[in-house]
C-alpha atoms as a PDB file:
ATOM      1  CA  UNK A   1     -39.197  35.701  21.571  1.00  0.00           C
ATOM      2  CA  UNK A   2     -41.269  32.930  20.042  1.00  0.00           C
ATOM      3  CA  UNK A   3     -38.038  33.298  16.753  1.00  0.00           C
ATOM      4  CA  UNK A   4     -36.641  30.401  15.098  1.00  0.00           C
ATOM      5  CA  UNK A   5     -32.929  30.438  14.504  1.00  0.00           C
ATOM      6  CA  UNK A   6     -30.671  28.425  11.875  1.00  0.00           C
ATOM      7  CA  UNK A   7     -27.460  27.482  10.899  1.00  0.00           C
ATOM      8  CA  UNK A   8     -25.927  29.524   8.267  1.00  0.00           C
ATOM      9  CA  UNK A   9     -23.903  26.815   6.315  1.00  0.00           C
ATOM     10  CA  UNK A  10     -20.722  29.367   5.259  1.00  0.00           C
ATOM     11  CA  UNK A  11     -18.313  26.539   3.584  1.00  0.00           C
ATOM     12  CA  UNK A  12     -21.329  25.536   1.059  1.00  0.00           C
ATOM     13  CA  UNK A  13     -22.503  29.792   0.855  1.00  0.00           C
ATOM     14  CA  UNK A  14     -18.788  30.577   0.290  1.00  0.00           C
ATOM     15  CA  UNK A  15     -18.732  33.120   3.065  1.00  0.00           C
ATOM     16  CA  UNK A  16     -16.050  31.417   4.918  1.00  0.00           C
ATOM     17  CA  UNK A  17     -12.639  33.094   5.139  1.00  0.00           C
ATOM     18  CA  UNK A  18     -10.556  29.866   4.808  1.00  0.00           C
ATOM     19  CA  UNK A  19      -7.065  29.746   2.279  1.00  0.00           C
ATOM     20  CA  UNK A  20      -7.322  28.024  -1.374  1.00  0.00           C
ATOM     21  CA  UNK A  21      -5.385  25.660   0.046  1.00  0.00           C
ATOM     22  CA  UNK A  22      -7.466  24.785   3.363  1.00  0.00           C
ATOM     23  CA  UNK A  23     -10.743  23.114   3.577  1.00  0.00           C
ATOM     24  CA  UNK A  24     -13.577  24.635   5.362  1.00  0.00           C
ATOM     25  CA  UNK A  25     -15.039  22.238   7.608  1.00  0.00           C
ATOM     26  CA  UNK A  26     -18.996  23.662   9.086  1.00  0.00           C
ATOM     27  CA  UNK A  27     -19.482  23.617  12.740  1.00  0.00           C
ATOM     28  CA  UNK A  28     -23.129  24.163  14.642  1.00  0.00           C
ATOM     29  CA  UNK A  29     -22.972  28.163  14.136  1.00  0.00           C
ATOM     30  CA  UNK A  30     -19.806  28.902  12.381  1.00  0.00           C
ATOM     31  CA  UNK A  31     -16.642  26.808  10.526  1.00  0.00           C
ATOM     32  CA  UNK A  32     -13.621  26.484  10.866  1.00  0.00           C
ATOM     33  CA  UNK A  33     -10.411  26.180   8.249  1.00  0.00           C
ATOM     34  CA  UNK A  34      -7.844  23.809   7.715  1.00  0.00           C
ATOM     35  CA  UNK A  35      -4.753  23.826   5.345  1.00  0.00           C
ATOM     36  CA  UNK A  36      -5.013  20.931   3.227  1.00  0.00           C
ATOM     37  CA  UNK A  37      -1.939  17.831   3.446  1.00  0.00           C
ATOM     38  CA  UNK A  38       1.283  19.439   2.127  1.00  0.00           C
ATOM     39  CA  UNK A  39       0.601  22.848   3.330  1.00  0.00           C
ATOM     40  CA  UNK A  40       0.977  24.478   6.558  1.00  0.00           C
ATOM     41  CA  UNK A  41      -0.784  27.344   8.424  1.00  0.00           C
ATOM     42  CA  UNK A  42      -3.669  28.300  10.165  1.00  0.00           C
ATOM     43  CA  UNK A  43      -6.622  27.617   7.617  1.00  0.00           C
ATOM     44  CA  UNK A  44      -6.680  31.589   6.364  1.00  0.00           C
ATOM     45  CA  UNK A  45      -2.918  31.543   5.085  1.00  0.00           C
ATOM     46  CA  UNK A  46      -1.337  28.321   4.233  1.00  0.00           C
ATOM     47  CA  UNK A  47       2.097  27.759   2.921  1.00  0.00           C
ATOM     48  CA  UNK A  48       3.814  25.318   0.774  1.00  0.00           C
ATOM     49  CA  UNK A  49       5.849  22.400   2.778  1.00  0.00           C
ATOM     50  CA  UNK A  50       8.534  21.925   0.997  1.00  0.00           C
ATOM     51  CA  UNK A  51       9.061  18.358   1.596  1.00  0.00           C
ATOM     52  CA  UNK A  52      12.353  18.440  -0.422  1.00  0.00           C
ATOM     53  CA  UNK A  53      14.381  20.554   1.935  1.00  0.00           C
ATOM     54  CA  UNK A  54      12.681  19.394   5.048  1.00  0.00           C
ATOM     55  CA  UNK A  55      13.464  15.624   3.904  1.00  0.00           C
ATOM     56  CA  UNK A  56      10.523  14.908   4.118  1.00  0.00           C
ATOM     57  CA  UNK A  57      10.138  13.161   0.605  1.00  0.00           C
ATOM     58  CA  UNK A  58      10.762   9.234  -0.053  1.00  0.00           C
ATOM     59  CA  UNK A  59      13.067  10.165  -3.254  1.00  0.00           C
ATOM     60  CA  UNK A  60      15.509   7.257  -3.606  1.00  0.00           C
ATOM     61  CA  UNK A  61      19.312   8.474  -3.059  1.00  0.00           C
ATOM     62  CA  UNK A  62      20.444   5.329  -4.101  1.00  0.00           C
ATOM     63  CA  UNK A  63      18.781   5.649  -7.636  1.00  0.00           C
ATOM     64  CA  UNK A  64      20.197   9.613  -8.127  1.00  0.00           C
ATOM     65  CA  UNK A  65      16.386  10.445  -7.919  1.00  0.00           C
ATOM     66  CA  UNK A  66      15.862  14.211  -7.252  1.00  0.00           C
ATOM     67  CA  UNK A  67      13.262  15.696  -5.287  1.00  0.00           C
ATOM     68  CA  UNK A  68      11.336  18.512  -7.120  1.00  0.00           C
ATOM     69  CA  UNK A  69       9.159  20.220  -4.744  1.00  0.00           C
ATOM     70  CA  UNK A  70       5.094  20.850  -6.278  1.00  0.00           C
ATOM     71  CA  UNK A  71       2.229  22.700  -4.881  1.00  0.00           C
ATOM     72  CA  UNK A  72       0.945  20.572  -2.020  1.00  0.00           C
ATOM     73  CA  UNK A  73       3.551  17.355  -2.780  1.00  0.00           C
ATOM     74  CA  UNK A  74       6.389  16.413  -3.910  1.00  0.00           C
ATOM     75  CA  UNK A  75       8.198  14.308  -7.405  1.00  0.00           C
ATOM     76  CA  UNK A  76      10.845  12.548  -7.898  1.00  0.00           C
ATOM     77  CA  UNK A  77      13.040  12.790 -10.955  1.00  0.00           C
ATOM     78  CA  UNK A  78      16.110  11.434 -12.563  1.00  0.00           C
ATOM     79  CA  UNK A  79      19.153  13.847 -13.264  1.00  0.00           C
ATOM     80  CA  UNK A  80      19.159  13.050 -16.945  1.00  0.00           C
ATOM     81  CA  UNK A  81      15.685  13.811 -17.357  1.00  0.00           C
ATOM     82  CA  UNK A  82      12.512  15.590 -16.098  1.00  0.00           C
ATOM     83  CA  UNK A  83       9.735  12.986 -16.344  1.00  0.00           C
ATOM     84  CA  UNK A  84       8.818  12.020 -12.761  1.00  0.00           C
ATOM     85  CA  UNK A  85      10.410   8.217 -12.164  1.00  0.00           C
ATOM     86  CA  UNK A  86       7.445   7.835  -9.920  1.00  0.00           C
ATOM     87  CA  UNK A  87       4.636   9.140  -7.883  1.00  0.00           C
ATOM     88  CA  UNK A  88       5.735   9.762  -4.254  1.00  0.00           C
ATOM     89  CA  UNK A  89       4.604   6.702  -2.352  1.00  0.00           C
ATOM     90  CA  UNK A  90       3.171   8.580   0.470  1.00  0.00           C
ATOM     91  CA  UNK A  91       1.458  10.857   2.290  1.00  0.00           C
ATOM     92  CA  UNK A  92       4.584  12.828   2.803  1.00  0.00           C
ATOM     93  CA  UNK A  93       3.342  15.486   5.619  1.00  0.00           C
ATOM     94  CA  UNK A  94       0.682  14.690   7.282  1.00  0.00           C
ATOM     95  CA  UNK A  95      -1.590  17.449   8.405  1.00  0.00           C
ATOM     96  CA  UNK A  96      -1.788  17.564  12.426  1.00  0.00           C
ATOM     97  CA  UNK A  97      -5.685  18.497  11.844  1.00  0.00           C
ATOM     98  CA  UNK A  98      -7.622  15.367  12.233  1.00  0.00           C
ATOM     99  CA  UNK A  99     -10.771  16.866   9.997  1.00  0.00           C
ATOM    100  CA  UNK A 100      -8.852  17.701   7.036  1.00  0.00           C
ATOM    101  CA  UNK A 101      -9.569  15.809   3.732  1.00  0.00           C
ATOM    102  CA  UNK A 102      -7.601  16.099   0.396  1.00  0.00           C
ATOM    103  CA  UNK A 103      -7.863  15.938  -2.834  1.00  0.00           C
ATOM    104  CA  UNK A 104      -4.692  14.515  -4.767  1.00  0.00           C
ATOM    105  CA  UNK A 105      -3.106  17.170  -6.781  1.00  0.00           C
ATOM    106  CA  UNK A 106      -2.082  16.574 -10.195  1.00  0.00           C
ATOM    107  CA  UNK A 107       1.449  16.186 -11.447  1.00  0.00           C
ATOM    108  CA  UNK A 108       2.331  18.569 -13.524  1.00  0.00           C
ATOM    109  CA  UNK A 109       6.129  19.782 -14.898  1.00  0.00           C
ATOM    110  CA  UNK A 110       7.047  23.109 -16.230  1.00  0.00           C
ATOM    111  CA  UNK A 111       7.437  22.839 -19.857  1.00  0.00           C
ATOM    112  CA  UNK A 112       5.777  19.596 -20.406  1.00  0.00           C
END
């Protein structure tokens, strides 16, 4: 009686349960999670898409390029070497969760 309540923000506290690879999105009295673009799940376990064997990747056939899954994205390569030809030139899976935002991941090759 006669107590004042408030909203706990969790995402900003880090008391939110949400995957490395989701973003935590506050709501009036609790949050909710959402796996970032490239990964799929429900917010507290999100998986790699791999756009590569889902062909879901704009590599160019035509040119030989390769598709080389990468954490949250995609690359695409040519046969006689490993340096990425290009970045891919899309979003390649978009997440079905209006309220998600990304951050672009960096490219990065093993060995390089």
């Amino acid at each position: 009686v006669g107590g004042r309540c408030f909203d706990i923000k969790e995402c900003a506290l880090g008391q939110d349960m949400c995957h490395v690879n989701a973003d935590c999105i506050e709501q009036i009295g609790s949050y909710s999670c959402s796996c970032k673009v490239g990964y799929s799940g429900n917010g507290e376990n999100c998986m790699d898409i791999n756009e590569c064997e889902l062909g879901k990747d704009d590599c160019n056939a035509e040119a030989i390029e390769i598709c080389i899954n990468t954490p949250g994205s995609f690359t695409c390569v040519l046969p006689t070497t490993t340096m990425p030809t290009r970045e891919p030139t899309r979003n390649p899976t978009p997440n079905p969760t209006p309220l998600a935002t990304t951050t672009p991941m960096p490219l990065a090759i093993p060995g390089m």
